[in-house]
Protein backbone atom coordinates (compact mmCIF):
# COMPACT_ATOMS: atom_id res chain seq x y z
CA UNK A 1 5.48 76.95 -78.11
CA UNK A 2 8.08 75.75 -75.70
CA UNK A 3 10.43 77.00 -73.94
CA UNK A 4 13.33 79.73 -74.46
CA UNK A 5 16.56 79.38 -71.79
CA UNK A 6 18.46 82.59 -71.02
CA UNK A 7 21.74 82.97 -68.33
CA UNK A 8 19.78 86.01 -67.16
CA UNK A 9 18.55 85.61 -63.81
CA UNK A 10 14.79 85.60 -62.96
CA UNK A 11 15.11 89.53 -62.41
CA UNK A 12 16.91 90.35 -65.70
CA UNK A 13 14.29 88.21 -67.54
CA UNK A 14 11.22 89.91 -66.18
CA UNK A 15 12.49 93.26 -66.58
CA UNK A 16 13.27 92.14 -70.04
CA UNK A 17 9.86 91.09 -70.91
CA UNK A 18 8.54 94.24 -69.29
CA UNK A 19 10.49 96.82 -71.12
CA UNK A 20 9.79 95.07 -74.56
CA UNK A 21 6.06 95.86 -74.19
CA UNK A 22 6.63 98.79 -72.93
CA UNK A 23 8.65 99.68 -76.16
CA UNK A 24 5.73 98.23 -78.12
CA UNK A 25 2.97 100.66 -76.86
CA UNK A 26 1.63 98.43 -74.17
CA UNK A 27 0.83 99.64 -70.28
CA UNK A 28 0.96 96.52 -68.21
CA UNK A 29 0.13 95.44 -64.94
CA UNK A 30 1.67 92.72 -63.38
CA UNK A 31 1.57 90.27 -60.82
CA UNK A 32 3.67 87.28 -59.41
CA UNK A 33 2.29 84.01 -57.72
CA UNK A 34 4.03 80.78 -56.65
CA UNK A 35 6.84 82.14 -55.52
CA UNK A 36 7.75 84.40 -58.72
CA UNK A 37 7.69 81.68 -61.12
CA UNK A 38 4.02 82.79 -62.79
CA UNK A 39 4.33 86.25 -63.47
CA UNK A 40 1.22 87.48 -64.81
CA UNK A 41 0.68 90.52 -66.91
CA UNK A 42 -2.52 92.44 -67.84
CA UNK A 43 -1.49 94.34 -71.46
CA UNK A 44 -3.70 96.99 -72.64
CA UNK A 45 -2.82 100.28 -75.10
CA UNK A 46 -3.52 103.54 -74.17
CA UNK A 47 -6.65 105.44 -74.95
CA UNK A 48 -8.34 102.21 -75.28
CA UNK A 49 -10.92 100.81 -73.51
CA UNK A 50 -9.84 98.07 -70.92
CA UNK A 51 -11.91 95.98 -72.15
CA UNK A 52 -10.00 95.25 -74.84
CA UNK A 53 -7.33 94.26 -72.39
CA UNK A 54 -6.07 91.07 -72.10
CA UNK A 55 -3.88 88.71 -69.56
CA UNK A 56 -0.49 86.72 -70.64
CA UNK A 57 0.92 84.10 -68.01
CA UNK A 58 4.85 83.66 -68.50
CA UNK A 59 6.07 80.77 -66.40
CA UNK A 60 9.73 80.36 -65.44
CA UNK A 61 11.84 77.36 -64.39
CA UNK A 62 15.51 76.87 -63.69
CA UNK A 63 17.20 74.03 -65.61
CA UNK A 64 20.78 73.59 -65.67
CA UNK A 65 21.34 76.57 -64.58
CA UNK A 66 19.56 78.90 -66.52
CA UNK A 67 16.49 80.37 -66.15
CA UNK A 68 13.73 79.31 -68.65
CA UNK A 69 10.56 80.92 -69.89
CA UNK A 70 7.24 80.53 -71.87
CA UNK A 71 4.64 82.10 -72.09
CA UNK A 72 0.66 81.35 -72.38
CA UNK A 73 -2.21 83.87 -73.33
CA UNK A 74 -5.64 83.94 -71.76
CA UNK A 75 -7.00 82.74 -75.13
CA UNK A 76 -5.02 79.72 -74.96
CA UNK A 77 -6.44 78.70 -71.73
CA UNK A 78 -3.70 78.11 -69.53
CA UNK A 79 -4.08 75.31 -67.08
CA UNK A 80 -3.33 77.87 -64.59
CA UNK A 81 -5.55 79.48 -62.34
CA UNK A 82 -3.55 81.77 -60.03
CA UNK A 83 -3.78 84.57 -61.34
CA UNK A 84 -4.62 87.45 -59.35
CA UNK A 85 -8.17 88.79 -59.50
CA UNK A 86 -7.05 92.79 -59.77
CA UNK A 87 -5.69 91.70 -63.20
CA UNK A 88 -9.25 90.20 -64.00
CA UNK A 89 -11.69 93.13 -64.86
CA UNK A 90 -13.99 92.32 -67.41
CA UNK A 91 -15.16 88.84 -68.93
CA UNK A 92 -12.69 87.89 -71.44
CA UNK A 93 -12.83 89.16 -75.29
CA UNK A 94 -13.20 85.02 -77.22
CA UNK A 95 -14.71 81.67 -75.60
CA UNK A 96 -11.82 80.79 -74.19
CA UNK A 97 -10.85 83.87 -72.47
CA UNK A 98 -14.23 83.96 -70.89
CA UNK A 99 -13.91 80.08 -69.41
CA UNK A 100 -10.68 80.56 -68.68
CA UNK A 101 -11.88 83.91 -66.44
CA UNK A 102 -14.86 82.29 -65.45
CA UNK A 103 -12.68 79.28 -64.05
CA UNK A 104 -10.18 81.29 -62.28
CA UNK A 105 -12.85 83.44 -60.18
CA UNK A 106 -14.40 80.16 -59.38
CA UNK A 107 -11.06 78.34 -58.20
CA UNK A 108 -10.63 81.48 -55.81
């Protein structure tokens, strides 16, 4: 996927993103690392075990003005391994998720 532009600021878009899954049924935790522009988000429902939970990087960049976003599951295996380690609490749910997690503890 690429990458949706918004004239919301940073702020606006992140509060966006998290009342949207909150609207949807999910509990998140979040996170932000370089400097707010990975914002990292551990979704999991209610009454479910955690570890059925899973993590979603959205990235954000400002072009022309306007702040961008896209966003990268876990099972995807983002090329990004920042992500805090309070969001990581079990081994991952497909292969991917598991390297993935099992690349980010390492890089730490």
């Amino acid at each position: 996927m690429g990458w949706s532009y918004s004239q919301n600021t940073l702020a606006q878009q992140k509060q966006h993103i998290l009342t949207y899954l909150s609207l949807t049924g999910y509990l998140v935790e979040h996170k932000c690392t370089n400097y707010g522009r990975h914002f990292w988000l551990k979704l999991y429902r209610e009454g479910i075990n955690e570890d059925k939970s899973f993590i979603v990087l959205y990235l954000f960049e400002k072009h022309d003005g306007e702040w961008g976003q896209k966003d990268i599951d876990e099972s995807m295996y983002p090329y990004y391994f920042d992500c805090p380690k309070s969001l990581i609490d079990h081994e991952g749910t497909n292969k991917e998720s598991k390297r993935w997690r099992k690349d980010v503890m390492a890089s730490k």
